[in-house]
PDB file of N, CA and C in Angstrom:
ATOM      1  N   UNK A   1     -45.920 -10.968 114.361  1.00  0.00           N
ATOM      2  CA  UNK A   1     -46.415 -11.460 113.083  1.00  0.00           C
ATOM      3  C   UNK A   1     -47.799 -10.876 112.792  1.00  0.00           C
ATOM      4  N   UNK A   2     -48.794 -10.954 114.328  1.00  0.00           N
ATOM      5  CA  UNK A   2     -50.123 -10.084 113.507  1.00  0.00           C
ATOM      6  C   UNK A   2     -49.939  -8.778 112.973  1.00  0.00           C
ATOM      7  N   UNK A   3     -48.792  -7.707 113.493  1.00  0.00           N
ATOM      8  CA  UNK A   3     -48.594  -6.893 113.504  1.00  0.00           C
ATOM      9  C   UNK A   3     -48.517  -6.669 111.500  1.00  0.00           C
ATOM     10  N   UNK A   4     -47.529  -7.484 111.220  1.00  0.00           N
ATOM     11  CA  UNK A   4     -47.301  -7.409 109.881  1.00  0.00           C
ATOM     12  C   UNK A   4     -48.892  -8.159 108.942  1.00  0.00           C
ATOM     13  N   UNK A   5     -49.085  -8.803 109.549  1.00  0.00           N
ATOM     14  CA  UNK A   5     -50.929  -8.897 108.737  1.00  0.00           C
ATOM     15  C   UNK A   5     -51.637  -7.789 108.789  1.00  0.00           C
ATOM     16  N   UNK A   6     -51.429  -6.916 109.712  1.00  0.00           N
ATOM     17  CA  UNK A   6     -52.694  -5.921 109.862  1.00  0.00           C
ATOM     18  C   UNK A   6     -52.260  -4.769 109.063  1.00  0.00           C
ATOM     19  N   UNK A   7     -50.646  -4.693 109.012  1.00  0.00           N
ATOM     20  CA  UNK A   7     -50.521  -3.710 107.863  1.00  0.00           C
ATOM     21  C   UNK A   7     -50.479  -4.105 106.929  1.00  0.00           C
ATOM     22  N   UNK A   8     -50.747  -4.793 106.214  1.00  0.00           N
ATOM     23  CA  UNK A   8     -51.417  -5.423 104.890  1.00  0.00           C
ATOM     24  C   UNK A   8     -52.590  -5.818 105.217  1.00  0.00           C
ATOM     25  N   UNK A   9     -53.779  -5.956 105.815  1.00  0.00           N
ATOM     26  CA  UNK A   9     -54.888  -5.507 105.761  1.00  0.00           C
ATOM     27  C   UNK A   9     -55.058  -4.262 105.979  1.00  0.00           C
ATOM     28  N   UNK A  10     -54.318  -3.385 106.516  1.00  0.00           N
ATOM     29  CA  UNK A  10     -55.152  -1.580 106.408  1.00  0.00           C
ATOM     30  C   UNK A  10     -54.784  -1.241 104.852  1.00  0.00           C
ATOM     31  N   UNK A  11     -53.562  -1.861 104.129  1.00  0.00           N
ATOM     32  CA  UNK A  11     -52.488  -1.315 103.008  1.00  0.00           C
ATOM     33  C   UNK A  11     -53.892  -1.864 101.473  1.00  0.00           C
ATOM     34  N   UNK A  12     -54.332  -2.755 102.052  1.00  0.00           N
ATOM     35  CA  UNK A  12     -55.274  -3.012 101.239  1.00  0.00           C
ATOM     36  C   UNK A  12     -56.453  -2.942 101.362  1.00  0.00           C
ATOM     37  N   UNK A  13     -57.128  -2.777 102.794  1.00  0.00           N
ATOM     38  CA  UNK A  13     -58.151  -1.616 102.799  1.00  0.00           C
ATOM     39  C   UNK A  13     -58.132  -0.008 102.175  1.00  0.00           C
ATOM     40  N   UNK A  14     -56.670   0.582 102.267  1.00  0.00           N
ATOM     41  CA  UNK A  14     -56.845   2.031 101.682  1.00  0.00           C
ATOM     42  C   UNK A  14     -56.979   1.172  99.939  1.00  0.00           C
ATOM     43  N   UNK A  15     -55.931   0.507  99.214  1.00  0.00           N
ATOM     44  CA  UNK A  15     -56.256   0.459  97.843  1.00  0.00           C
ATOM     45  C   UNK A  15     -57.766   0.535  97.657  1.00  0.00           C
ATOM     46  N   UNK A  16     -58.634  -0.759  98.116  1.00  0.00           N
ATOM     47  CA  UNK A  16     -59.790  -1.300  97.537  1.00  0.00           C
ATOM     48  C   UNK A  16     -60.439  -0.056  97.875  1.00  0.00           C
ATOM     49  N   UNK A  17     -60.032   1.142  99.231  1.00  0.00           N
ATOM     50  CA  UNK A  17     -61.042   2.215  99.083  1.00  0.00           C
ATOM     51  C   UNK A  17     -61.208   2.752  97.860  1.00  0.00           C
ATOM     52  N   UNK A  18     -59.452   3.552  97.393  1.00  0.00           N
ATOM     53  CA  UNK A  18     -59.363   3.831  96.366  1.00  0.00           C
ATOM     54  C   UNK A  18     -60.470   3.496  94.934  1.00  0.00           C
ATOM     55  N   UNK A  19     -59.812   2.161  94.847  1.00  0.00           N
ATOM     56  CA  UNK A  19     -60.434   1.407  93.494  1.00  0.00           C
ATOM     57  C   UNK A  19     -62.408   1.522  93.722  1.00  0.00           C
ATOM     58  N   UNK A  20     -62.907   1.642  94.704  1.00  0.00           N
ATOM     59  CA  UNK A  20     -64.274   1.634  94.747  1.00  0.00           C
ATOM     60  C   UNK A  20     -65.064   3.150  94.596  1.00  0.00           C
ATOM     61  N   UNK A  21     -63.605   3.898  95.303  1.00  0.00           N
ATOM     62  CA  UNK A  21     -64.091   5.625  94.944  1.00  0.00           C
ATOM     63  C   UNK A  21     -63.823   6.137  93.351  1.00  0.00           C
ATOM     64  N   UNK A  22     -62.609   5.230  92.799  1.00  0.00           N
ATOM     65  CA  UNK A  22     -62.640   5.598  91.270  1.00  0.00           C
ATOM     66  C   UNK A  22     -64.007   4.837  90.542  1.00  0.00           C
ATOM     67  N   UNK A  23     -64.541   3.638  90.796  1.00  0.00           N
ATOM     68  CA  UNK A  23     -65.815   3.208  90.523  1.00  0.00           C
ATOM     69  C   UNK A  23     -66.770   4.042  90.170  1.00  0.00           C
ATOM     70  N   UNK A  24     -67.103   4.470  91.628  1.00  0.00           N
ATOM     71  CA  UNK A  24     -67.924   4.965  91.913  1.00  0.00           C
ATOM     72  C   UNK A  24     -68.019   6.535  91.012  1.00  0.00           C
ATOM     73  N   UNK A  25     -67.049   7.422  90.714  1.00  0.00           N
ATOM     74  CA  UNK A  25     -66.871   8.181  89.941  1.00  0.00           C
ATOM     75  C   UNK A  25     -67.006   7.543  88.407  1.00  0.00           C
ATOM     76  N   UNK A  26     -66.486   6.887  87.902  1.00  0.00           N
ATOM     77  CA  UNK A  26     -67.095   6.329  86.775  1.00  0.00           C
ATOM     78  C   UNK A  26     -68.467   6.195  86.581  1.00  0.00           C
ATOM     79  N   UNK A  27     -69.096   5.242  87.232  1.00  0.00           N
ATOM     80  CA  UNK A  27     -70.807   5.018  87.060  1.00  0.00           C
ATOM     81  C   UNK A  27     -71.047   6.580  87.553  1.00  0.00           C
ATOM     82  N   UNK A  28     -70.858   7.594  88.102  1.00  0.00           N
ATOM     83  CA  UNK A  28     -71.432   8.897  88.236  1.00  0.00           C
ATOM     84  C   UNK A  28     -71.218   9.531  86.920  1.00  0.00           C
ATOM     85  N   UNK A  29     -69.919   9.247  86.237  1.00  0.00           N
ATOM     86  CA  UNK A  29     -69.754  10.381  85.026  1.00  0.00           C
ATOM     87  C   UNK A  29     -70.709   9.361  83.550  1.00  0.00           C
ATOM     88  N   UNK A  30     -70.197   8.009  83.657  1.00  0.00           N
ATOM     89  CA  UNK A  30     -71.430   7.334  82.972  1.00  0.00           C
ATOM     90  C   UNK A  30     -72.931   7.882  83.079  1.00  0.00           C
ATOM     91  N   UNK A  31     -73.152   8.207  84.329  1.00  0.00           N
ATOM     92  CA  UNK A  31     -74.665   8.795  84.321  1.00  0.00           C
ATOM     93  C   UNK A  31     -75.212  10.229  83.707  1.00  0.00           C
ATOM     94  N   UNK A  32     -73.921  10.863  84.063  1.00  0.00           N
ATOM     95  CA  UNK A  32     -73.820  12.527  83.369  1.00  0.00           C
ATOM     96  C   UNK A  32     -73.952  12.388  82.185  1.00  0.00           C
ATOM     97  N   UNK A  33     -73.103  11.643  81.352  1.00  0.00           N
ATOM     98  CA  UNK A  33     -73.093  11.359  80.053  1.00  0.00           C
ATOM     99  C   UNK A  33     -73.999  11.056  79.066  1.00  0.00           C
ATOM    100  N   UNK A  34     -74.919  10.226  80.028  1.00  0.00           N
ATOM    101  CA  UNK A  34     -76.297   9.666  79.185  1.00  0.00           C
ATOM    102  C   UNK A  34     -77.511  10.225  79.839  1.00  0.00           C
ATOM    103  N   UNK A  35     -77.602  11.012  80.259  1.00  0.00           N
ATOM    104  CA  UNK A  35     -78.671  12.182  80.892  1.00  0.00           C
ATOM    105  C   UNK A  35     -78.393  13.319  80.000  1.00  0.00           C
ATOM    106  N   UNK A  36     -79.568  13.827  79.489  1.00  0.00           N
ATOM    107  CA  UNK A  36     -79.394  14.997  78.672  1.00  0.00           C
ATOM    108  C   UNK A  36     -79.146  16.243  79.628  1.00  0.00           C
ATOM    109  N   UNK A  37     -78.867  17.424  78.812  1.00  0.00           N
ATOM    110  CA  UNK A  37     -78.682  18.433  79.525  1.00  0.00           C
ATOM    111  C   UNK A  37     -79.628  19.219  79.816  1.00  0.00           C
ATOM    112  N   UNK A  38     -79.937  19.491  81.026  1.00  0.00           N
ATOM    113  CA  UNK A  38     -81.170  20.766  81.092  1.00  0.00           C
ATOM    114  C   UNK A  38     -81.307  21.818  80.423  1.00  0.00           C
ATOM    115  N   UNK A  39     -82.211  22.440  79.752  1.00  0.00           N
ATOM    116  CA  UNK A  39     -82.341  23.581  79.610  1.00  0.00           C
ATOM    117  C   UNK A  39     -81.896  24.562  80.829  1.00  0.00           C
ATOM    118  N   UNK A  40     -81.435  26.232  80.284  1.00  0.00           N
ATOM    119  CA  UNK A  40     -81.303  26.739  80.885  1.00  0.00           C
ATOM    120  C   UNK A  40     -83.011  27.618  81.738  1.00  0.00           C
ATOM    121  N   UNK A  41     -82.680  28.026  82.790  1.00  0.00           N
ATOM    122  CA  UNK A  41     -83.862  28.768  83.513  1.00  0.00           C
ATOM    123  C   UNK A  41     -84.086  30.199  83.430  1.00  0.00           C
ATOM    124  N   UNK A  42     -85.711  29.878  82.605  1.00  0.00           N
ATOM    125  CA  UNK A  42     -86.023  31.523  82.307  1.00  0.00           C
ATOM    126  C   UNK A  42     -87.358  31.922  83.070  1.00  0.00           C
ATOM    127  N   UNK A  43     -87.208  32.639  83.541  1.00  0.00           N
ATOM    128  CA  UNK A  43     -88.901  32.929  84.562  1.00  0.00           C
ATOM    129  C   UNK A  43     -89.960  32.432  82.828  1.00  0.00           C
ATOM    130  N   UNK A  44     -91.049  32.182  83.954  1.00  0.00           N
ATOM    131  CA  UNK A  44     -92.058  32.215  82.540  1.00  0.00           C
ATOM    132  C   UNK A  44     -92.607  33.388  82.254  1.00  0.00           C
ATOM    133  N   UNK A  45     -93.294  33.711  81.538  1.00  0.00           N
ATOM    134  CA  UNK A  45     -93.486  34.615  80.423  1.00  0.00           C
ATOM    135  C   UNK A  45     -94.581  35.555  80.982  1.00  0.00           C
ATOM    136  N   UNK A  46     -94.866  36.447  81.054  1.00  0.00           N
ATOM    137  CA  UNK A  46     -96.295  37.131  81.269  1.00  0.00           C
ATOM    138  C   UNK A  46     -96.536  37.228  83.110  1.00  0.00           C
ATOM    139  N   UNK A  47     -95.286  37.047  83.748  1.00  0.00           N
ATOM    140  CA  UNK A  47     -95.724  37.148  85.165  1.00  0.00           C
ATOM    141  C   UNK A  47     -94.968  38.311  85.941  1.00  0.00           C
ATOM    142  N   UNK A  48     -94.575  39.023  85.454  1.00  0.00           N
ATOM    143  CA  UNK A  48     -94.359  40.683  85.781  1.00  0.00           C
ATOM    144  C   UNK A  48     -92.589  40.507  86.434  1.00  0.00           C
ATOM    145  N   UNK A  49     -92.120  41.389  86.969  1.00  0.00           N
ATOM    146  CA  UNK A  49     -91.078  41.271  88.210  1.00  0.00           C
ATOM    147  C   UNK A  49     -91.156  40.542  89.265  1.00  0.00           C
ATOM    148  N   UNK A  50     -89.880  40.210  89.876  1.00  0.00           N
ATOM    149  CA  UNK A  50     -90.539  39.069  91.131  1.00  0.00           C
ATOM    150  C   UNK A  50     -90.571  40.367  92.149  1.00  0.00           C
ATOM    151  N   UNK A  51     -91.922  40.010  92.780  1.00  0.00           N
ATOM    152  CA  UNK A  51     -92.234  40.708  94.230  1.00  0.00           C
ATOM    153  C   UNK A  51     -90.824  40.794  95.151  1.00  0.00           C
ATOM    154  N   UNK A  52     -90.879  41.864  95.782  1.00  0.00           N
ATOM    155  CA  UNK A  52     -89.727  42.304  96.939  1.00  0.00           C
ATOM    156  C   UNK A  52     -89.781  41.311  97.806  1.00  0.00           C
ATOM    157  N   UNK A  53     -90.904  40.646  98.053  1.00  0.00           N
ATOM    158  CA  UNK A  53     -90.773  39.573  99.602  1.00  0.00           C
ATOM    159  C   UNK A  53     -90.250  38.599  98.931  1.00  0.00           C
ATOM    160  N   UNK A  54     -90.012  37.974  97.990  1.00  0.00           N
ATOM    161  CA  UNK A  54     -89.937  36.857  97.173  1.00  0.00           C
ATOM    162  C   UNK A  54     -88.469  37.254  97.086  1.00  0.00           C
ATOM    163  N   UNK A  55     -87.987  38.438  97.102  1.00  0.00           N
ATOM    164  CA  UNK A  55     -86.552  38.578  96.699  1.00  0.00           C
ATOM    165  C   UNK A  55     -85.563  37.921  97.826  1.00  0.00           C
ATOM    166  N   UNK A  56     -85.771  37.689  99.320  1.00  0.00           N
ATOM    167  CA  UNK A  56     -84.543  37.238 100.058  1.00  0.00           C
ATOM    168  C   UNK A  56     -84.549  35.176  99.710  1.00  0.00           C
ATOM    169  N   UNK A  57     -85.905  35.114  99.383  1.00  0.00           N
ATOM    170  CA  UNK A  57     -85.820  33.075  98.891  1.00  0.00           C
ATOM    171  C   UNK A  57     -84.739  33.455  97.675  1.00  0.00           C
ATOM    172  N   UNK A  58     -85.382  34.501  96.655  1.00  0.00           N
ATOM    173  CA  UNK A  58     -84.260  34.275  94.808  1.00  0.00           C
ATOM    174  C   UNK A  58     -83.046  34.103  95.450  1.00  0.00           C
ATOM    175  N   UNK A  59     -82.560  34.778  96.409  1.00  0.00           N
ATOM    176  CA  UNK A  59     -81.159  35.132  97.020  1.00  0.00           C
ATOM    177  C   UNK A  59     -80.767  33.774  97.655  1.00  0.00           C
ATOM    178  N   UNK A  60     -81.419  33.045  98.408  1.00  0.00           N
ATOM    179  CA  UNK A  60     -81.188  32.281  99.097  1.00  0.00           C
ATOM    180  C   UNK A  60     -80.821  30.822  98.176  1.00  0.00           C
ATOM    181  N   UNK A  61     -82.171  30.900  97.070  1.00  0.00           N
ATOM    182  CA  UNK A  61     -81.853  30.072  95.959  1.00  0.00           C
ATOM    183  C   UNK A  61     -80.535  30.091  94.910  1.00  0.00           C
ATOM    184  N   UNK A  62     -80.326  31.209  94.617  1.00  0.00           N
ATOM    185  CA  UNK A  62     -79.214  32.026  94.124  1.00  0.00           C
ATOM    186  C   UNK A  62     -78.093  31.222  94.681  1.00  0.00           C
ATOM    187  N   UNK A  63     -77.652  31.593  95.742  1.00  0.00           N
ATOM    188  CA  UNK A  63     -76.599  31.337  96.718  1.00  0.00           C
ATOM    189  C   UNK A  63     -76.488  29.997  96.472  1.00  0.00           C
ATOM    190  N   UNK A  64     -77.933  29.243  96.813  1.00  0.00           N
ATOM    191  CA  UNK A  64     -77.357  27.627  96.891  1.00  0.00           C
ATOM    192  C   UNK A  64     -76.897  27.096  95.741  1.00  0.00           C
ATOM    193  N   UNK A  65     -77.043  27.590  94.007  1.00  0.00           N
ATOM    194  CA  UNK A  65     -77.051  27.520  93.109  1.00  0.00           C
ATOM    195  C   UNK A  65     -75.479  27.691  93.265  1.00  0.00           C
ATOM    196  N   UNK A  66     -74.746  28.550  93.384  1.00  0.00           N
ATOM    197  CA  UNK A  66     -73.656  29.166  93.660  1.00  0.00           C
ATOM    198  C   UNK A  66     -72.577  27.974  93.755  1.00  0.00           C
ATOM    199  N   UNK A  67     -73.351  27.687  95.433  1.00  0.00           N
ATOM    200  CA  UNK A  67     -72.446  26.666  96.129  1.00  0.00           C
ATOM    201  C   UNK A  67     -72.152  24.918  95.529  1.00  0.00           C
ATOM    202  N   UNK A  68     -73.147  25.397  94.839  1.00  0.00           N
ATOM    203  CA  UNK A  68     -73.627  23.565  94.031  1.00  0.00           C
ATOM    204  C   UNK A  68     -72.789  23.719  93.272  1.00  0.00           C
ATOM    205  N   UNK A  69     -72.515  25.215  92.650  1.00  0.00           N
ATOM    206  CA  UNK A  69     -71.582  25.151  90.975  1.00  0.00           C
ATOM    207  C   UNK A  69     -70.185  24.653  91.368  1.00  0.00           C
ATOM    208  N   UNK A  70     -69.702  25.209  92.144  1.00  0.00           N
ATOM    209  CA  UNK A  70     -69.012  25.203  93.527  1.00  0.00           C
ATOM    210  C   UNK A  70     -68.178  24.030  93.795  1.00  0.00           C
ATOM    211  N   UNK A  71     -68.933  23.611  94.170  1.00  0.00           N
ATOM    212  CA  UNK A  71     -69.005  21.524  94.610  1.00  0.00           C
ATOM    213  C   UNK A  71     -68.892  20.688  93.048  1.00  0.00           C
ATOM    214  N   UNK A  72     -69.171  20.917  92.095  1.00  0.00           N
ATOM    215  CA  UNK A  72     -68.844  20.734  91.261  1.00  0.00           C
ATOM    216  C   UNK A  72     -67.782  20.757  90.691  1.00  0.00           C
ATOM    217  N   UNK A  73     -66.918  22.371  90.792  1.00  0.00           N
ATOM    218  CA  UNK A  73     -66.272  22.010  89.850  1.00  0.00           C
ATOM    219  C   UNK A  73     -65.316  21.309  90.981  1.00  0.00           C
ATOM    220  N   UNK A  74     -65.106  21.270  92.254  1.00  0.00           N
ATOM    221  CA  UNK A  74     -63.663  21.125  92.951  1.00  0.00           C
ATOM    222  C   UNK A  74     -64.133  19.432  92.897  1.00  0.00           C
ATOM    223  N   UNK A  75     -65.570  18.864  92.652  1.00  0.00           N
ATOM    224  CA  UNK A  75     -65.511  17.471  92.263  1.00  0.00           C
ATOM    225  C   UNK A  75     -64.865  17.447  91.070  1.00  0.00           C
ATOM    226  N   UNK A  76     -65.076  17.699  89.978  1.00  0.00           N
ATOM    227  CA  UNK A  76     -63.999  17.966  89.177  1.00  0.00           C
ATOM    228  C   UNK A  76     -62.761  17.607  88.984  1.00  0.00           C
ATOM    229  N   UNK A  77     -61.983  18.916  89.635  1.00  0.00           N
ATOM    230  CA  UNK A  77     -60.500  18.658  89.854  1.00  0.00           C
ATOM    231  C   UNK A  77     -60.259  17.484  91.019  1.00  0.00           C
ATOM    232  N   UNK A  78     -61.007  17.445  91.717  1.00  0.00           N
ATOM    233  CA  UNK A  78     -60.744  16.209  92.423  1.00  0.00           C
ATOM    234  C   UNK A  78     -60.597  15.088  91.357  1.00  0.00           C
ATOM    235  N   UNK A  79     -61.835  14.980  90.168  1.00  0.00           N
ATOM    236  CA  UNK A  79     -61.665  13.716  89.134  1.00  0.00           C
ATOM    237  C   UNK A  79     -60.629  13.812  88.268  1.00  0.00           C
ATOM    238  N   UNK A  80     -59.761  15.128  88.655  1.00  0.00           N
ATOM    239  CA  UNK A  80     -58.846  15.338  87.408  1.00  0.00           C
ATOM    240  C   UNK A  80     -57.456  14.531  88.189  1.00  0.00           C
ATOM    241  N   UNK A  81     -57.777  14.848  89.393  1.00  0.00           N
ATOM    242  CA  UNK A  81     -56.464  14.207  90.218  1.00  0.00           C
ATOM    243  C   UNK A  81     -56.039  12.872  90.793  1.00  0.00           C
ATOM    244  N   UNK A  82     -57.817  12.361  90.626  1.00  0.00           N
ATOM    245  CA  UNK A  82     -57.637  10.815  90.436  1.00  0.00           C
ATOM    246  C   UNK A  82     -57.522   9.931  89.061  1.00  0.00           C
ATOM    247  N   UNK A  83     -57.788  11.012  88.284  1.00  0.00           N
ATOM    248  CA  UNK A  83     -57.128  10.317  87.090  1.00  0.00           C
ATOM    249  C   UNK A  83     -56.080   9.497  86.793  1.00  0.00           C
ATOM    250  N   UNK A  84     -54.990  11.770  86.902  1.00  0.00           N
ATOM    251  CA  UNK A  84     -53.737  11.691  86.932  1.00  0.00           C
ATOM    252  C   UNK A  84     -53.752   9.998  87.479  1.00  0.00           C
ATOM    253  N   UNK A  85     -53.707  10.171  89.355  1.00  0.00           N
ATOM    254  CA  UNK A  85     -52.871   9.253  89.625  1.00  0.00           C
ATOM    255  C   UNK A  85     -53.207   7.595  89.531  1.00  0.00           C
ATOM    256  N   UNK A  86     -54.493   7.727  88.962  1.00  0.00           N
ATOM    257  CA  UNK A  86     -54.741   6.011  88.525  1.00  0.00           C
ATOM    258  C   UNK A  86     -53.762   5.790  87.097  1.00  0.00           C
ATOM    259  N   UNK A  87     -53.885   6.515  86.610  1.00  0.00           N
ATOM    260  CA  UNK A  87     -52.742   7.132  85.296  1.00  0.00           C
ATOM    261  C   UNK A  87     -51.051   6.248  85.707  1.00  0.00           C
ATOM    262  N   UNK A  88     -50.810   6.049  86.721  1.00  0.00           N
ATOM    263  CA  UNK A  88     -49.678   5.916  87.339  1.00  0.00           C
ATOM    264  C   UNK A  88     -49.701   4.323  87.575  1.00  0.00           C
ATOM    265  N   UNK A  89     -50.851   4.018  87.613  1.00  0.00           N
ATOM    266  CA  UNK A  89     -50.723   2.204  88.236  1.00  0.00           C
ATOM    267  C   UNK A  89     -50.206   1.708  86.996  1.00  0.00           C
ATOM    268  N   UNK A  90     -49.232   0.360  87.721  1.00  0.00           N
ATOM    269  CA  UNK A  90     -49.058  -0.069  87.216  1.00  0.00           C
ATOM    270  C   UNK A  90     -50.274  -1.466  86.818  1.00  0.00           C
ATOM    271  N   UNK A  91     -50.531  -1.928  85.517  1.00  0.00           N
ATOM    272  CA  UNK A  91     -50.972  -2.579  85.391  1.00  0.00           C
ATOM    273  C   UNK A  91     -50.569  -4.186  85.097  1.00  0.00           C
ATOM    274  N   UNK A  92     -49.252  -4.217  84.884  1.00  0.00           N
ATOM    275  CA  UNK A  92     -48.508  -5.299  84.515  1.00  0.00           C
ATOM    276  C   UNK A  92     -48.755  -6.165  83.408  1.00  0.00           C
ATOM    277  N   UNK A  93     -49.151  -5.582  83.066  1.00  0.00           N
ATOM    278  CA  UNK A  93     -49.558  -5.616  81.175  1.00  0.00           C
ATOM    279  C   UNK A  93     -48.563  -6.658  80.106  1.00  0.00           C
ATOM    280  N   UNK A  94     -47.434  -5.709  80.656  1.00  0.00           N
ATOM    281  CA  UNK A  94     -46.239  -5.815  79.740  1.00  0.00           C
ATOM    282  C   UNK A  94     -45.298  -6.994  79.802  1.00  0.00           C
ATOM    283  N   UNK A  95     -45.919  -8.388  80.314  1.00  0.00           N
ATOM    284  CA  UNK A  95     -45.132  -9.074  80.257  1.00  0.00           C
ATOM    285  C   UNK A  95     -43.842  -9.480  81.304  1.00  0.00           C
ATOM    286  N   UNK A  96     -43.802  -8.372  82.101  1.00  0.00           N
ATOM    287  CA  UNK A  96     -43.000  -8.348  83.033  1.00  0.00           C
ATOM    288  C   UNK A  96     -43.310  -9.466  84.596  1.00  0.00           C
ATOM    289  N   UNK A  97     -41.962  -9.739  84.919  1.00  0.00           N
ATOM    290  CA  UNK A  97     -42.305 -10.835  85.665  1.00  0.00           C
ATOM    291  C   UNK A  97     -43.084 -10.190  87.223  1.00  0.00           C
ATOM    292  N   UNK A  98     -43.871 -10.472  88.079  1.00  0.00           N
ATOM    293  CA  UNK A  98     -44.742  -9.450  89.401  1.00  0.00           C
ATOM    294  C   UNK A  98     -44.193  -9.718  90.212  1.00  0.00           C
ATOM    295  N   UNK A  99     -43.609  -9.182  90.863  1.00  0.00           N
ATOM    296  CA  UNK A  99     -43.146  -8.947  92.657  1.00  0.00           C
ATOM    297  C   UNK A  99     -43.993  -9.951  92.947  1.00  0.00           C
ATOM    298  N   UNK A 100     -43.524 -10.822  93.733  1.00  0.00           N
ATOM    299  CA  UNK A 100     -43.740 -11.615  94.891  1.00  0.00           C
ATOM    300  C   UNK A 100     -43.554 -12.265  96.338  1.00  0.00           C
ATOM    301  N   UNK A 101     -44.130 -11.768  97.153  1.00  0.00           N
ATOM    302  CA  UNK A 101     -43.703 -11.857  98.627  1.00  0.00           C
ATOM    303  C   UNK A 101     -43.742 -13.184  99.193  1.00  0.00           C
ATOM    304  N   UNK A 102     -42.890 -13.546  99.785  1.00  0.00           N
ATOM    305  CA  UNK A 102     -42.349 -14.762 100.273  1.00  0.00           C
ATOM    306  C   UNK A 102     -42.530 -14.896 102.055  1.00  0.00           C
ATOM    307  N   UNK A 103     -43.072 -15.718 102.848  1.00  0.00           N
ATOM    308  CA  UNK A 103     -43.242 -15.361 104.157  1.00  0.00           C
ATOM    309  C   UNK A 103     -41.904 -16.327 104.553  1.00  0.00           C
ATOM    310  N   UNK A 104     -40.881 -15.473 105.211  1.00  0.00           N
ATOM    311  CA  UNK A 104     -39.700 -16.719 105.372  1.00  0.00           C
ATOM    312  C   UNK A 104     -39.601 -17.460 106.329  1.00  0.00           C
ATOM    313  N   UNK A 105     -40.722 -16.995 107.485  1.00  0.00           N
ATOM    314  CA  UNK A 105     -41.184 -17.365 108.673  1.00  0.00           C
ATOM    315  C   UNK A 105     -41.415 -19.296 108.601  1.00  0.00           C
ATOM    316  N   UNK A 106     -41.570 -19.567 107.470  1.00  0.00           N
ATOM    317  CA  UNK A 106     -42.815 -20.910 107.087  1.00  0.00           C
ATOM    318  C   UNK A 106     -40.985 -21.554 107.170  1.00  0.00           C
TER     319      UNK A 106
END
């Protein structure tokens, strides 16, 4: 019998993960939304070429810039795929009568 409690406590530990990681993506894209957008980055004005020693940091900066865009978008499609499948719950909206589990044990 604990056996069958604990898989309905892990079965509803993974949901509530779920439901707290779609949260949590919400209040993140809520925040995107109402944060303006940066300007884009232009060296400032009147300060020549960047020096050769300065060139392996641009690179290094460069790169991390890269990897961030990167992480982005596959956060992204990751949000595109939890959409989809929150897209799929049922919500029971409709009037329909809900599954209900019965312990026959009692």
């Amino acid at each position: 019998m604990t056996d069958w409690r604990s898989a309905w406590v892990d079965a509803l530990d993974h949901l509530e993960a779920d439901v707290a990681e779609i949260e949590e993506l919400l209040r993140a894209d809520q925040f995107l939304r109402e944060t303006p957008p940066s300007d884009a980055w232009a060296p400032p004005e009147g300060i020549g070429p960047l020096p050769l020693d300065l060139r392996p940091r641009a690179d290094r900066i460069l790169a991390r810039q890269l990897a961030a865009a990167e992480a982005i978008a596959r956060a992204m499609a990751g949000n595109r795929r939890q959409a989809a499948l929150t897209s799929k719950i049922e919500l029971f909206d409709s009037g329909a009568a809900r599954p209900a589990y019965l312990d026959q044990a009692i």
